[in-house]
Structures are given as C-alpha cells and as structure tokens.
C-alpha atoms as a PDB file:
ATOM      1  CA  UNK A   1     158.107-120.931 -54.927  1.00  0.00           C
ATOM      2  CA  UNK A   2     161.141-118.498 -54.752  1.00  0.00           C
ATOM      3  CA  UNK A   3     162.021-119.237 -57.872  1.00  0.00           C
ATOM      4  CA  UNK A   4     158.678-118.111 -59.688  1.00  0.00           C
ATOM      5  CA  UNK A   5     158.909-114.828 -57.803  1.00  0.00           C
ATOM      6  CA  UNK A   6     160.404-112.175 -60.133  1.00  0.00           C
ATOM      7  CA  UNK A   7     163.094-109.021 -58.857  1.00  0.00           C
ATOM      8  CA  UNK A   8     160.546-106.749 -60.694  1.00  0.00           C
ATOM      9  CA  UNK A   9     157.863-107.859 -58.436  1.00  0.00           C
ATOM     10  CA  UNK A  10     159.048-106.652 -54.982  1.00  0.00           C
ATOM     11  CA  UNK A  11     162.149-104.079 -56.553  1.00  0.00           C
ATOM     12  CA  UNK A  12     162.118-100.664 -55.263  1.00  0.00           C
ATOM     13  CA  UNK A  13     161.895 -97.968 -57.656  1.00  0.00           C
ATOM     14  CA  UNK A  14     162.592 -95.301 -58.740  1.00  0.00           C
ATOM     15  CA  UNK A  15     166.184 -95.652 -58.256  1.00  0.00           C
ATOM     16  CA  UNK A  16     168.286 -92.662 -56.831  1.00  0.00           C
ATOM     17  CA  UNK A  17     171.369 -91.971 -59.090  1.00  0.00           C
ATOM     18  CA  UNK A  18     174.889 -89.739 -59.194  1.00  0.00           C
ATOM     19  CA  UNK A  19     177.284 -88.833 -61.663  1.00  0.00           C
ATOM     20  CA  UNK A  20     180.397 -90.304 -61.018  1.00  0.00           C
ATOM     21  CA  UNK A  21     182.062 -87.223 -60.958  1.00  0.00           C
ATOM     22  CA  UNK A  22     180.088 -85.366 -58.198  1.00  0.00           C
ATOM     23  CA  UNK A  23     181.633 -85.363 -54.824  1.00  0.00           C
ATOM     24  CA  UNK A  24     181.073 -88.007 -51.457  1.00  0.00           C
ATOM     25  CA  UNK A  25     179.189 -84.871 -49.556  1.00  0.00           C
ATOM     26  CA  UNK A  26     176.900 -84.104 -52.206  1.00  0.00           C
ATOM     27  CA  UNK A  27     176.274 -87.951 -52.909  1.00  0.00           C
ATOM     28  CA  UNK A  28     175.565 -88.460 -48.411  1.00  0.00           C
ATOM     29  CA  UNK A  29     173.667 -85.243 -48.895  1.00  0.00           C
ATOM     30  CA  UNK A  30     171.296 -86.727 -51.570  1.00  0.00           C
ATOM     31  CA  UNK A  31     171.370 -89.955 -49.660  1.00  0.00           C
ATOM     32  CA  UNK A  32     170.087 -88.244 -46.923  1.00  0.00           C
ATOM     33  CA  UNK A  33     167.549 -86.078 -48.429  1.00  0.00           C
ATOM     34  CA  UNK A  34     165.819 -89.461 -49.715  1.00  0.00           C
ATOM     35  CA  UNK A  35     166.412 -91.570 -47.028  1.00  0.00           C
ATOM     36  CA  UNK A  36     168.456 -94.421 -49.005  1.00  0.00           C
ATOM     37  CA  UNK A  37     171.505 -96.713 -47.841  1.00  0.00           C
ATOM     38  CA  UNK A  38     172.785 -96.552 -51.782  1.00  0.00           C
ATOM     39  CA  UNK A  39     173.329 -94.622 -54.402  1.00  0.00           C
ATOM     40  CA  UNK A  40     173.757 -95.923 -58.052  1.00  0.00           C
ATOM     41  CA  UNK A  41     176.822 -93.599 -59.621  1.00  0.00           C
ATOM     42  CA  UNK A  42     176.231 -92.921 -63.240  1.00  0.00           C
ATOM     43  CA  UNK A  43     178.206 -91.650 -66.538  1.00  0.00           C
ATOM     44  CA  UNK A  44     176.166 -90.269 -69.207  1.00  0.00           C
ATOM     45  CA  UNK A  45     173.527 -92.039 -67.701  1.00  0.00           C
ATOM     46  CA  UNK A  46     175.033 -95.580 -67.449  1.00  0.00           C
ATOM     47  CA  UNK A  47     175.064 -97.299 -64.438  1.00  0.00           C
ATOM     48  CA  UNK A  48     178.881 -97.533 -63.641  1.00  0.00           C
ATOM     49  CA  UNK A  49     178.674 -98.522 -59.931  1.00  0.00           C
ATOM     50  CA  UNK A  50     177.121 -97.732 -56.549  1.00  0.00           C
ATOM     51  CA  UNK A  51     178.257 -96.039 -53.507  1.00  0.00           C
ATOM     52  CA  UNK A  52     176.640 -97.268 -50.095  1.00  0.00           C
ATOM     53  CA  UNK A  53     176.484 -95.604 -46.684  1.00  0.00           C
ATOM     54  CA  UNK A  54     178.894 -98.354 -46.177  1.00  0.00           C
ATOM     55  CA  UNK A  55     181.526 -97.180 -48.898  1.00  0.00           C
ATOM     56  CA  UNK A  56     181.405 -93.532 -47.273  1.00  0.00           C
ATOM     57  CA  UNK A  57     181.574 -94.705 -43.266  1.00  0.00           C
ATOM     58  CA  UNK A  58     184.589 -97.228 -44.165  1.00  0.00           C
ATOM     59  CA  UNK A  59     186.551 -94.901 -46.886  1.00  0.00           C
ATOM     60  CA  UNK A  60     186.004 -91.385 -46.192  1.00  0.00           C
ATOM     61  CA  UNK A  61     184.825 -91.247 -42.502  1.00  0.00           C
ATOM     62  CA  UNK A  62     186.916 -93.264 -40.885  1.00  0.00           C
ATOM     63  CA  UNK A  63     190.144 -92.446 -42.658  1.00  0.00           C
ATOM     64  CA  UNK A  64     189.027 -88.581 -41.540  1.00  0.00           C
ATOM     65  CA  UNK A  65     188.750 -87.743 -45.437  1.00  0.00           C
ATOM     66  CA  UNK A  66     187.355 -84.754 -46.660  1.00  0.00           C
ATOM     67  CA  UNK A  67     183.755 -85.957 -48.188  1.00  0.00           C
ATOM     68  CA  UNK A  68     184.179 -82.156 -50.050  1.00  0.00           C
ATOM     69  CA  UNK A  69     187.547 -83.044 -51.649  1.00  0.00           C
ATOM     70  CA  UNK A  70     186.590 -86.826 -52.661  1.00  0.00           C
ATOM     71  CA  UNK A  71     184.824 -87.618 -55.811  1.00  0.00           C
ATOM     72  CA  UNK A  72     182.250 -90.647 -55.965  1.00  0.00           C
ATOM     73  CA  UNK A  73     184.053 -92.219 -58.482  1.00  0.00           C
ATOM     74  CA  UNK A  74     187.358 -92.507 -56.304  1.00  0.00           C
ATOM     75  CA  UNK A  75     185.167 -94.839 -53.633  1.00  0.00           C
ATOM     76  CA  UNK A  76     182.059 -96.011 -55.368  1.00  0.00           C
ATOM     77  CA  UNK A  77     181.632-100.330 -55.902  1.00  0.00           C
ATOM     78  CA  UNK A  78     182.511-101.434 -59.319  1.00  0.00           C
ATOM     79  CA  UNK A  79     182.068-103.739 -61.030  1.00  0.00           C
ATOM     80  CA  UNK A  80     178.449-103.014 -60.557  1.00  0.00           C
ATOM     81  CA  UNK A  81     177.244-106.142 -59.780  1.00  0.00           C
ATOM     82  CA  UNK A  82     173.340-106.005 -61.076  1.00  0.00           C
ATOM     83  CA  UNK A  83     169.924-108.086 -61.497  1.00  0.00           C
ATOM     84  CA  UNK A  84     167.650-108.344 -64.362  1.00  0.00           C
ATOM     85  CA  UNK A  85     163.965-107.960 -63.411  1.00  0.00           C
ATOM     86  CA  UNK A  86     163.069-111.161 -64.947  1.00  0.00           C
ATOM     87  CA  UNK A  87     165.302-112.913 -62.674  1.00  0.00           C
ATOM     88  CA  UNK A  88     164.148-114.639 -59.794  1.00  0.00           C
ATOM     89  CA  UNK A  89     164.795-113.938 -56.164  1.00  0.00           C
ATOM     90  CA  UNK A  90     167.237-117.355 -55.358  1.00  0.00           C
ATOM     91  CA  UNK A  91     169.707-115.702 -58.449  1.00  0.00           C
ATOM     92  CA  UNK A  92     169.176-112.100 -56.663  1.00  0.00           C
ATOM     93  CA  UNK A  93     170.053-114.016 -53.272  1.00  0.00           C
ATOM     94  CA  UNK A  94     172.998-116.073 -54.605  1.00  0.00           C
ATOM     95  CA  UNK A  95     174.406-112.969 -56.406  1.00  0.00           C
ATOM     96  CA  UNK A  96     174.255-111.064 -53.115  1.00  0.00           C
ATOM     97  CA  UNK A  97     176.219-113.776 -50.855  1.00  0.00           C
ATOM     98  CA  UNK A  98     178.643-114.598 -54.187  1.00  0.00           C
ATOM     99  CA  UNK A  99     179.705-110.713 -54.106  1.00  0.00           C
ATOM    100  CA  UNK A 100     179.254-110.114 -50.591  1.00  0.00           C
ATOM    101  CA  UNK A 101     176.523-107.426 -51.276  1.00  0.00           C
ATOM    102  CA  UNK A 102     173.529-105.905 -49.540  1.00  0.00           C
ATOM    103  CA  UNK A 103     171.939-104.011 -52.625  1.00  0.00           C
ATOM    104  CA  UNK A 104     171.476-105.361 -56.561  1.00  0.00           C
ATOM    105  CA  UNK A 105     170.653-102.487 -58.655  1.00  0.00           C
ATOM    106  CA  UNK A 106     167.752-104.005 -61.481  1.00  0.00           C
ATOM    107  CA  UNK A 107     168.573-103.594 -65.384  1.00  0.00           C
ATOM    108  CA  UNK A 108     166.549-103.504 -68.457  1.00  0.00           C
ATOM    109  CA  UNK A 109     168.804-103.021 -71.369  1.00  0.00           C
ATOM    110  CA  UNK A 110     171.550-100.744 -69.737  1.00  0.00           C
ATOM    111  CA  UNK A 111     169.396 -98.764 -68.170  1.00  0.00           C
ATOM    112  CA  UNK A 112     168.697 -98.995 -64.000  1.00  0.00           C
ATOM    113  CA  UNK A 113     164.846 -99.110 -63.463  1.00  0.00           C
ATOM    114  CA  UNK A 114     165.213-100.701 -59.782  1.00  0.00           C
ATOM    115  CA  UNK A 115     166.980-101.835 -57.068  1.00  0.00           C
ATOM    116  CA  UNK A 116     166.930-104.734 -54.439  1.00  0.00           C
ATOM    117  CA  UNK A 117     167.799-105.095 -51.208  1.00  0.00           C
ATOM    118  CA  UNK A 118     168.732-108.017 -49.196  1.00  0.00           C
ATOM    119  CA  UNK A 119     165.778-106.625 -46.636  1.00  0.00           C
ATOM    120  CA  UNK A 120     163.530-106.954 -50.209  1.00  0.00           C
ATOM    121  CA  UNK A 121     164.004-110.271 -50.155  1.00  0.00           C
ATOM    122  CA  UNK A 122     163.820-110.750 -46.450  1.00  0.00           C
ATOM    123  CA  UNK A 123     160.258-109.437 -46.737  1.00  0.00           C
ATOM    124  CA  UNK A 124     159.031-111.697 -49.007  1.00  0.00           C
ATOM    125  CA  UNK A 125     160.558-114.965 -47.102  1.00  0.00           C
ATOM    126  CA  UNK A 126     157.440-114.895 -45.254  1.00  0.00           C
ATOM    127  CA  UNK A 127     155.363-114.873 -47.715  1.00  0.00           C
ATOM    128  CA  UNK A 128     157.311-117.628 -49.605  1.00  0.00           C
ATOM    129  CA  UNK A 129     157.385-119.750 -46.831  1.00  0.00           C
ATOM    130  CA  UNK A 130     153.616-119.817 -46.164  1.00  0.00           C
ATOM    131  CA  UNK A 131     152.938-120.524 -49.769  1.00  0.00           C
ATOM    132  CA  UNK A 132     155.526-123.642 -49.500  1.00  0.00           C
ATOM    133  CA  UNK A 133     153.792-125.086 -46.412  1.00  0.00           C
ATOM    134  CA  UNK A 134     150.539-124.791 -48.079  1.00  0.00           C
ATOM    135  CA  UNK A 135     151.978-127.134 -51.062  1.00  0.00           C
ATOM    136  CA  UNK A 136     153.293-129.229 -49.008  1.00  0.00           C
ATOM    137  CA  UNK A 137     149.646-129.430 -47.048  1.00  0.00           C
ATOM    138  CA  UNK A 138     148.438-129.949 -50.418  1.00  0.00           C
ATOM    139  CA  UNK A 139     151.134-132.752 -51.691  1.00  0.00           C
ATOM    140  CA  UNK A 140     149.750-134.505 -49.086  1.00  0.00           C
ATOM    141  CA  UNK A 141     146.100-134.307 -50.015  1.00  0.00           C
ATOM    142  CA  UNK A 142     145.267-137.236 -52.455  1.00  0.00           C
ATOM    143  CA  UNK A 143     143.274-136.142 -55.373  1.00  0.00           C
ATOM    144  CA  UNK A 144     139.643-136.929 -55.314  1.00  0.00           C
ATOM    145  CA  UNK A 145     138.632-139.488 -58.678  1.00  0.00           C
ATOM    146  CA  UNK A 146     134.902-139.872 -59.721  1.00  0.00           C
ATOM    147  CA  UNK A 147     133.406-140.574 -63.083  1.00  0.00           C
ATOM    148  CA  UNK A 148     134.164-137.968 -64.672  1.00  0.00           C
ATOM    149  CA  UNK A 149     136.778-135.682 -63.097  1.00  0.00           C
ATOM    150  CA  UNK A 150     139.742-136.134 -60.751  1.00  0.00           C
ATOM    151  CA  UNK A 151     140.323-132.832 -58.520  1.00  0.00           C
ATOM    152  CA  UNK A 152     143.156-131.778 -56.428  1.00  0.00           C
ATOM    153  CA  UNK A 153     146.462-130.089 -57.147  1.00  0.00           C
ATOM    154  CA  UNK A 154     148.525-129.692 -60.504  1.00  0.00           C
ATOM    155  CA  UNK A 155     151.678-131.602 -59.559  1.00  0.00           C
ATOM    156  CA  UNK A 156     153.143-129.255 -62.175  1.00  0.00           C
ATOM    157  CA  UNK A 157     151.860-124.890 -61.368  1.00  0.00           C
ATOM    158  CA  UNK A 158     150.671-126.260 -58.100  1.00  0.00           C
ATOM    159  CA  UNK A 159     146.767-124.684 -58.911  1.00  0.00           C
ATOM    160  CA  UNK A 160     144.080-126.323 -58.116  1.00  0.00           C
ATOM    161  CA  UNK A 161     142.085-128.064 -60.639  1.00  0.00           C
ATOM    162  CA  UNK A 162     138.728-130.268 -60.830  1.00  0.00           C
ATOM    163  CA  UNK A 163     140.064-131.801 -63.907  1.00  0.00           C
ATOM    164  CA  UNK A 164     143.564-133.346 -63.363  1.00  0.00           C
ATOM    165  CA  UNK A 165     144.882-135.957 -65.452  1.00  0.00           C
ATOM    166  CA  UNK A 166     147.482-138.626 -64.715  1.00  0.00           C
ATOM    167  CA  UNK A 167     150.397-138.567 -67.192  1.00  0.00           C
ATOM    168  CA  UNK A 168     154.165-139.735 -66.612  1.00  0.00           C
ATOM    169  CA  UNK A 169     153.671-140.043 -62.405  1.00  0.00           C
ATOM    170  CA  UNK A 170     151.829-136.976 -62.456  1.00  0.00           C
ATOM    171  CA  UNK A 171     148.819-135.041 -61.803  1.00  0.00           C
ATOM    172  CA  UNK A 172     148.235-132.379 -64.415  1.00  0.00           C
ATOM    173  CA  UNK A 173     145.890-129.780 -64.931  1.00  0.00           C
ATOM    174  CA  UNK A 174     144.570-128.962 -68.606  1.00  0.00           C
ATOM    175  CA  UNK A 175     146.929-125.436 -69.332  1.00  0.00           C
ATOM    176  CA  UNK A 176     150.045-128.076 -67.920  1.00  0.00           C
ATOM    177  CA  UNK A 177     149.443-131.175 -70.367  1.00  0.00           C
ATOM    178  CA  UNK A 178     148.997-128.540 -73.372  1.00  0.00           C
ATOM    179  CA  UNK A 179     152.867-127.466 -72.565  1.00  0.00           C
END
C-alpha cells in the first residue's frame, strides 16, 4: 500500500524559500516567523539547496558565528537532494535514510511546489498499516462462487468486486483483466 501512496498526496505546501545570497539571521528569522525546521535556498528562483534549523545550530551557533556576517549559501545542504510528487512514499523514505535527511523538498519541472518530511511520512504509517491488515483480513477471505458471479477481492487493486474472474492464479476484477 505504501507504494500507491503519492509525495503529492500528504506534501506540505506552500514551500518557504531564500535566496542564496541572503544572510543565516534573516533565513532563522523567516524560519521563525513561519514556524518551519527548513528553508529551501533559491537562485533566480531555482531550488539550489536547503538550510535546516540543523545546518544553523551545528555551523553557525555552535562555532559562535555571526548569523549577520554568514550568507545562506556558505552553510545551506547541496546537492539538494529532492522528490517528485509522483513518487511514492517507500522512494521518499529510501531517499531520506540513503542521504541521511529529515526533509525532501517536491519538484515539478525545476520548480519546488512541496516539501516532505520524515514526520509526513510518519503520519501516514498509520494509516498504511491499517489498510495492509485489512488486505491481509481480506487475502484470507475466500471468494464467494454462485451461478453467475464470484465476489470477493481483486487479487490485483485489492477492491472489492461481485464479479471476479479467475485468470493465471488470480482473482480479477473487470477494470484489472482489461489491463
């Protein structure tokens, strides 16, 4: 079921963006204002990376940097590592553990129109899971044959269905044998 769930389903938008040239204080100071743990840094308004509460608290803060002296650019993440909204959550997951990442910003040909967070995803888990344990419920439930019908569960979209056929160790509905 994870996989059928899309980023641009549970993506938070709109995204909050900074030129790259700005500095760290103004960048925490718009962080602040709208109560976000990222920021995606722009140039000409392409995304070129993203600064994170994180960036700021481990490379100005801590090394007693001036956040007025520092420009986003000098501290920001890049490569910006980045989604598609068509993509499903397991390839937003497995990007976020490959590159060691809370945040994925989303984009539609070059241009950011979301972002997702590991707590995103976290959210919908639940939701997931309950949906898988219902399938499974279902797997178990042996499709009813009379005369004329067989009903139960499409072994392929997982819908039910009072007209399933058998083909190739299968139960399909009608939309599933036209594909």
């Amino acid at each position: 079921m994870p996989e059928k769930i899309l980023v641009k389903t549970i993506m938070a938008k709109p995204v909050i963006t900074i030129d790259l040239n700005k500095s760290v204080k103004k960048a925490a100071q718009v962080m602040s204002e709208k109560r976000v743990g990222a920021i995606v840094v722009v140039k000409k308004n392409k995304p070129v990376g993203i600064l994170t509460d994180a960036d700021i608290i481990k490379k100005v803060v801590a090394l007693s940097k001036d956040p007025k002296k520092i420009k986003v650019k000098d501290i920001m993440t890049t490569p910006l590592v980045f989604v598609s909204p068509d993509d499903n959550l397991i390839k937003a997951e497995e990007k976020m553990k490959k590159f060691r990442v809370k945040r994925l910003p989303v984009i539609k040909n070059g241009i950011v129109i979301g972002i997702i967070s590991n707590t995103d995803i976290a959210r919908a888990t639940p939701e997931m899971i309950d949906l898988l344990n219902f399938r499974l419920k279902m797997k178990k439930f042996t499709p009813q044959v009379s005369e004329a019908t067989t009903t139960g569960i499409c072994d392929s979209c997982g819908n039910y269905s009072e007209n399933l056929t058998f083909v190739d160790d299968k139960w399909l509905c009608e939309e599933c044998r036209e594909e």
